[in-house]
C-alpha atoms as a PDB file:
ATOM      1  CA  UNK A   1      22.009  -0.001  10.625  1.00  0.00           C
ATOM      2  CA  UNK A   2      23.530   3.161  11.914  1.00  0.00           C
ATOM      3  CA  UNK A   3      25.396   1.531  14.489  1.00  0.00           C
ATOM      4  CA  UNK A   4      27.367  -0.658  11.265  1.00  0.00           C
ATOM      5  CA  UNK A   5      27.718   2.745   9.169  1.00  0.00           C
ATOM      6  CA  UNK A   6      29.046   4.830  12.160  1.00  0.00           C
ATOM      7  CA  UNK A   7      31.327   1.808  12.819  1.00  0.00           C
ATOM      8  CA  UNK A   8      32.395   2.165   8.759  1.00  0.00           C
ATOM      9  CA  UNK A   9      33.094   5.807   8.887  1.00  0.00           C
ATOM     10  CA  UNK A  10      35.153   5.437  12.499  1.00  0.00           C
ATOM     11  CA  UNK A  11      37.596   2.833  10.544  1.00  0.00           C
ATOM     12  CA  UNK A  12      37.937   5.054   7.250  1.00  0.00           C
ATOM     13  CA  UNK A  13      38.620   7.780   9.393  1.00  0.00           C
ATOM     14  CA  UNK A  14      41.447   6.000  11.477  1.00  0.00           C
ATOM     15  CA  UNK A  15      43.039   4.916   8.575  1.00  0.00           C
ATOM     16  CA  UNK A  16      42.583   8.106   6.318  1.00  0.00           C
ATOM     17  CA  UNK A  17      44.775   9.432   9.540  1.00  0.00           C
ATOM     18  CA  UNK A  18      47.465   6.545   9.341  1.00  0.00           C
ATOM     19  CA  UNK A  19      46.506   5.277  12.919  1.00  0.00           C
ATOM     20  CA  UNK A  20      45.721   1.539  11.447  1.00  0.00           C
ATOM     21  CA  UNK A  21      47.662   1.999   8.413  1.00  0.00           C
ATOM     22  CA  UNK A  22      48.418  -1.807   8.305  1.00  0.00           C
ATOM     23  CA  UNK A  23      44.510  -2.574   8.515  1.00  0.00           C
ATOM     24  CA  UNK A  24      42.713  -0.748   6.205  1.00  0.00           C
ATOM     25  CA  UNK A  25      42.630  -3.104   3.281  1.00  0.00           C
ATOM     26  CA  UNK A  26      41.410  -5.230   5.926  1.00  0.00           C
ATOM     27  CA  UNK A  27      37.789  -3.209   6.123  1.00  0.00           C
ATOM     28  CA  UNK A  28      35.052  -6.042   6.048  1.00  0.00           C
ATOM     29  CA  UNK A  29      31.998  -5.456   4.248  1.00  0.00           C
ATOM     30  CA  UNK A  30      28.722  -4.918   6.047  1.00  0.00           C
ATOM     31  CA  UNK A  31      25.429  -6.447   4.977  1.00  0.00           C
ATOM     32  CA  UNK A  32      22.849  -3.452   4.231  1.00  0.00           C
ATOM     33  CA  UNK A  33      19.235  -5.587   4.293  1.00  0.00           C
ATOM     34  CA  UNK A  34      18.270  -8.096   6.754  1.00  0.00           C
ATOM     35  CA  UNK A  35      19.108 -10.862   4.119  1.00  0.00           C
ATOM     36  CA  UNK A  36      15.313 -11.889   3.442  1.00  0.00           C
ATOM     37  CA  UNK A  37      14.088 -13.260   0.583  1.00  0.00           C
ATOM     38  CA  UNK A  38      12.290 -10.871  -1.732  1.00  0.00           C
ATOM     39  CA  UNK A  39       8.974 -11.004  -3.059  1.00  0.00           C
ATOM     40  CA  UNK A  40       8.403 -10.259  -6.664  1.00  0.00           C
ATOM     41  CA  UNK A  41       4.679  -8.366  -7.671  1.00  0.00           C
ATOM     42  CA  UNK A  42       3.416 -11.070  -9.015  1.00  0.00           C
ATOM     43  CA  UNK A  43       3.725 -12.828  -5.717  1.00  0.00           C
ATOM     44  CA  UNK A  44       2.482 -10.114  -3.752  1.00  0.00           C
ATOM     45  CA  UNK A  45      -0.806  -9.749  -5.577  1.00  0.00           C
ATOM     46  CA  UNK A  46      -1.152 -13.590  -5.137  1.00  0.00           C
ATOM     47  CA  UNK A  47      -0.618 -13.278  -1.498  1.00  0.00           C
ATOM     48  CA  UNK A  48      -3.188 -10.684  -1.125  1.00  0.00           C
ATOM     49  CA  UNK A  49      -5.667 -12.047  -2.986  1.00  0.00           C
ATOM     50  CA  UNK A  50      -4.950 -15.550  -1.576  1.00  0.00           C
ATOM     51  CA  UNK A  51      -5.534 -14.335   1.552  1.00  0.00           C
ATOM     52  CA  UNK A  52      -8.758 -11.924   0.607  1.00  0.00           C
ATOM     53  CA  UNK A  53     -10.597 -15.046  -1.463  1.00  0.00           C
ATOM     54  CA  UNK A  54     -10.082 -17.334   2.288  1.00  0.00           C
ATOM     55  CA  UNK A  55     -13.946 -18.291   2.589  1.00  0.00           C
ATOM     56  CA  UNK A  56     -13.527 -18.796   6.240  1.00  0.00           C
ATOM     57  CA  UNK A  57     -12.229 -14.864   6.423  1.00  0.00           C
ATOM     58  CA  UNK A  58     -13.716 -12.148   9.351  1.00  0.00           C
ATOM     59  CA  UNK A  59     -14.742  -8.700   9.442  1.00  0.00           C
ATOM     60  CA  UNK A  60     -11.174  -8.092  11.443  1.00  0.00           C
ATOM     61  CA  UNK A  61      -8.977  -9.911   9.144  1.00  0.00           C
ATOM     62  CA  UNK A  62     -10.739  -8.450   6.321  1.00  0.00           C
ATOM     63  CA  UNK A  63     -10.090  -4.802   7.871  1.00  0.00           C
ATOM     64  CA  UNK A  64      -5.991  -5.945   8.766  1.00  0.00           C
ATOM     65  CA  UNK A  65      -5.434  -6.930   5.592  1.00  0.00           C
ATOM     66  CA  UNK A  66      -7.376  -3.557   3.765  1.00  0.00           C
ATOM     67  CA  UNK A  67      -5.328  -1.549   6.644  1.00  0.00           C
ATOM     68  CA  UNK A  68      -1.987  -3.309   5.702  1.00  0.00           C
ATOM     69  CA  UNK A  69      -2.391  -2.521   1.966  1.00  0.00           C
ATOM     70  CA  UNK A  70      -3.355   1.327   2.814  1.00  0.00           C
ATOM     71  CA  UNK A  71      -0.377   1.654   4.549  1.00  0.00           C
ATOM     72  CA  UNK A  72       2.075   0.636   2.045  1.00  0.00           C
ATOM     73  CA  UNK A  73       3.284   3.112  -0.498  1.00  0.00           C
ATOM     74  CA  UNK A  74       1.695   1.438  -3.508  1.00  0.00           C
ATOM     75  CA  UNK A  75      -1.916   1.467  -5.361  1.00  0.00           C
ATOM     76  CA  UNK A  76      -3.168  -2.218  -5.394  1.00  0.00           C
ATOM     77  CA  UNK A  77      -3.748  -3.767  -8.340  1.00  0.00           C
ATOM     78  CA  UNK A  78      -7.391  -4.259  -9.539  1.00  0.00           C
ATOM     79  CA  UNK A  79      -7.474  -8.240  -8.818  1.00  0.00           C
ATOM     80  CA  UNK A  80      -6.441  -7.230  -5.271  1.00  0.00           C
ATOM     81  CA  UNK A  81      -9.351  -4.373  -4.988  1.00  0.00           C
ATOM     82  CA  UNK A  82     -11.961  -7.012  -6.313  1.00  0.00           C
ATOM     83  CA  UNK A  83     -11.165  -9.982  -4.266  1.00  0.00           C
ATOM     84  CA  UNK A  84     -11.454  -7.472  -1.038  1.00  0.00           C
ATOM     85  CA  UNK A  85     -14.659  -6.256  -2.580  1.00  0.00           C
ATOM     86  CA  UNK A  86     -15.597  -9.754  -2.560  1.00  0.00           C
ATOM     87  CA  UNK A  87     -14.342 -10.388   1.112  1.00  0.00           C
ATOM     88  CA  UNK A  88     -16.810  -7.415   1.941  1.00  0.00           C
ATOM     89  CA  UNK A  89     -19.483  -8.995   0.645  1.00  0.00           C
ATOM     90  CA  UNK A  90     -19.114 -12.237   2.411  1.00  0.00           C
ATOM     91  CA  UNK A  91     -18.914 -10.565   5.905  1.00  0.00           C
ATOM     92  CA  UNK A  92     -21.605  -8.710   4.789  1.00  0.00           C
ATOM     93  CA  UNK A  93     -20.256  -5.173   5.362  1.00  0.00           C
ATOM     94  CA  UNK A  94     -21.087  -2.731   2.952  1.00  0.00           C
ATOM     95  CA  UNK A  95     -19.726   0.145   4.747  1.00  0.00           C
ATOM     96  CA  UNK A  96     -16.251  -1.465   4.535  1.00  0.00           C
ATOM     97  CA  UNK A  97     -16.632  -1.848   0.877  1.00  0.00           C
ATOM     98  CA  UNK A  98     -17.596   1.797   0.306  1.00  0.00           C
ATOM     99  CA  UNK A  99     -14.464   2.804   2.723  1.00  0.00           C
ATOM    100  CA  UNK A 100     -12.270   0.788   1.043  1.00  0.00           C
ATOM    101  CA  UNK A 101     -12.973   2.407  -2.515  1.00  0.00           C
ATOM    102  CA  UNK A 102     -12.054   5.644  -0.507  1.00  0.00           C
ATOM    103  CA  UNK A 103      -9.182   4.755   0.470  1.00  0.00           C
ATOM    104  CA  UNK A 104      -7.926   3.129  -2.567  1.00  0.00           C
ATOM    105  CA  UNK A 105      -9.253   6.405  -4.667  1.00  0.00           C
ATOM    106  CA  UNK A 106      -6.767   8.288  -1.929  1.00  0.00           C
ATOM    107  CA  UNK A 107      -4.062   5.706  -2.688  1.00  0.00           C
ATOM    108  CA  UNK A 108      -4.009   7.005  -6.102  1.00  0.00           C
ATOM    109  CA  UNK A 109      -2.508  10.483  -4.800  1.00  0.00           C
ATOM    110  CA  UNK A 110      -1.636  13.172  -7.294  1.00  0.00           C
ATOM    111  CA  UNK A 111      -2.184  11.035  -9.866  1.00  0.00           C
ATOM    112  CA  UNK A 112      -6.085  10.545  -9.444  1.00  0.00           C
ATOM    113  CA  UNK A 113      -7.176  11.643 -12.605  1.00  0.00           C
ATOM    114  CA  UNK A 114      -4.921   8.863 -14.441  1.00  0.00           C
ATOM    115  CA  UNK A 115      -5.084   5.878 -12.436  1.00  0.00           C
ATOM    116  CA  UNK A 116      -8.693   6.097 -10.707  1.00  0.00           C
ATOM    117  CA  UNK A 117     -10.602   5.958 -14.337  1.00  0.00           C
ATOM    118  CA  UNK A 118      -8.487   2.858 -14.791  1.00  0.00           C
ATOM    119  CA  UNK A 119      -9.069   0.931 -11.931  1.00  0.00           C
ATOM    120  CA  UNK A 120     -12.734   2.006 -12.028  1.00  0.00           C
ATOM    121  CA  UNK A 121     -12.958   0.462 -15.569  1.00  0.00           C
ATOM    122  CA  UNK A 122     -11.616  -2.899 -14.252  1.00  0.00           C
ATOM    123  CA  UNK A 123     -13.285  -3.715 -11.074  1.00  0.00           C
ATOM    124  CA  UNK A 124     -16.913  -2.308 -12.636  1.00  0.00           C
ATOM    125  CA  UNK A 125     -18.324  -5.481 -13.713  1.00  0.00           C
ATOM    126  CA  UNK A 126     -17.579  -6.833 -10.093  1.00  0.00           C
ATOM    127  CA  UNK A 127     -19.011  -3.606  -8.859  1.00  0.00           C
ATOM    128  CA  UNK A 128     -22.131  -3.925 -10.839  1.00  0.00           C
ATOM    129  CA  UNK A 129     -22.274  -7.928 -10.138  1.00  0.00           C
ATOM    130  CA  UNK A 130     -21.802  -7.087  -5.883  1.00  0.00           C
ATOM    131  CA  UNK A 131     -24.710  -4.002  -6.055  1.00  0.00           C
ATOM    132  CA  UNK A 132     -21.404  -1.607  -4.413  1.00  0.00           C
ATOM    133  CA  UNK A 133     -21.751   1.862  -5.359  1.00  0.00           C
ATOM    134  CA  UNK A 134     -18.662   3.911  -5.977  1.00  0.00           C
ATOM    135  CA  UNK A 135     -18.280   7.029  -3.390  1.00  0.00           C
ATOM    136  CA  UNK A 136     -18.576   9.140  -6.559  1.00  0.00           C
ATOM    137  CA  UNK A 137     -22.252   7.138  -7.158  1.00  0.00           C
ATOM    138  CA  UNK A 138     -22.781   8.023  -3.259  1.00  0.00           C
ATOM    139  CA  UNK A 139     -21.969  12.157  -3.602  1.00  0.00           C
ATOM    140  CA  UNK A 140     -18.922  11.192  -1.163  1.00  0.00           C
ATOM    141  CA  UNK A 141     -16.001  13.061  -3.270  1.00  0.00           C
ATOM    142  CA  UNK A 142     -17.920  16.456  -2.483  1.00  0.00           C
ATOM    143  CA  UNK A 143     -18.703  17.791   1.098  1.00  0.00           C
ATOM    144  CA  UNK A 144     -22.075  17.837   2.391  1.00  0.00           C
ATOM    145  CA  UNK A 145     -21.475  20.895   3.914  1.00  0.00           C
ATOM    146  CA  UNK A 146     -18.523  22.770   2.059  1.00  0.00           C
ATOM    147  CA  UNK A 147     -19.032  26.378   1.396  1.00  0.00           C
ATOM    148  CA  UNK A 148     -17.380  27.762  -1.034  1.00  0.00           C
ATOM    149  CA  UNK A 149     -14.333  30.140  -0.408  1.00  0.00           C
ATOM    150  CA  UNK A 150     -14.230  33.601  -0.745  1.00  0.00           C
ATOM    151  CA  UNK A 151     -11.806  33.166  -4.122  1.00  0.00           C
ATOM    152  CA  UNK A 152     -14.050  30.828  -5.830  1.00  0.00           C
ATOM    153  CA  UNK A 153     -17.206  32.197  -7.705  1.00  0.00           C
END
């Protein structure tokens, strides 16, 4: 990529300076992406989920795929955060459940207050239907151990 745009800006520059005058309407264009197909949202949450609801699916894969979604600049949606609630249960990890709620409650950034409420109101039933607490339920969103500072009172 910056090899291309440093090869752009060398050929403006020649030309801007009358060195290959006769070339520069010549300048070809340079293709910016990698020329991939892209996926709509719609077919991303079907991927994920697809591959979350696979009944033959591992702790591992179940952690790769949870991993792959956390690192991705996006909160999933809640059909996403219930079929890997789901994929906990069948591997029978409830740990991985409760750490995935964290991180999707982390996910939600700045904007916690809005969009947590939200997706806690959608994936409850499946919540209450799996016995999964939420971290909030568990007395994980305050420290055990957190003293207070000297400003608060």
């Amino acid at each position: 990529m910056f090899r291309s745009v440093a090869t752009q800006f060398v050929k403006v520059a020649r030309g801007s300076v009358g060195l290959t005058a006769p070339r520069l309407g010549a300048v070809q264009a340079v293709r910016q992406s990698h020329g991939g197909p892209v996926e709509t949202d719609e077919e991303f949450d079907a991927r994920y989920e697809a591959y979350f609801n696979r009944p033959d699916i591992d702790g591992w894969q179940v952690r790769k795929g949870m991993n792959d979604i956390l690192g991705m600049d996006l909160v999933p949606e809640p059909k996403i955060i219930i079929a890997a609630l789901k994929a906990c249960r069948r591997v029978n990890d409830f740990a991985l459940a409760i750490r995935w709620l964290e991180g999707v409650v982390d996910k939600c950034g700045p904007k916690k207050s809005e969009i947590y409420p939200y997706l806690l109101s959608e994936i409850r039933p499946t919540l209450d239907q799996l016995g999964i607490n939420t971290p909030e339920e568990l007395g994980y969103d305050t420290p055990e151990l957190g003293l207070k500072t000297v400003w608060e009172e």
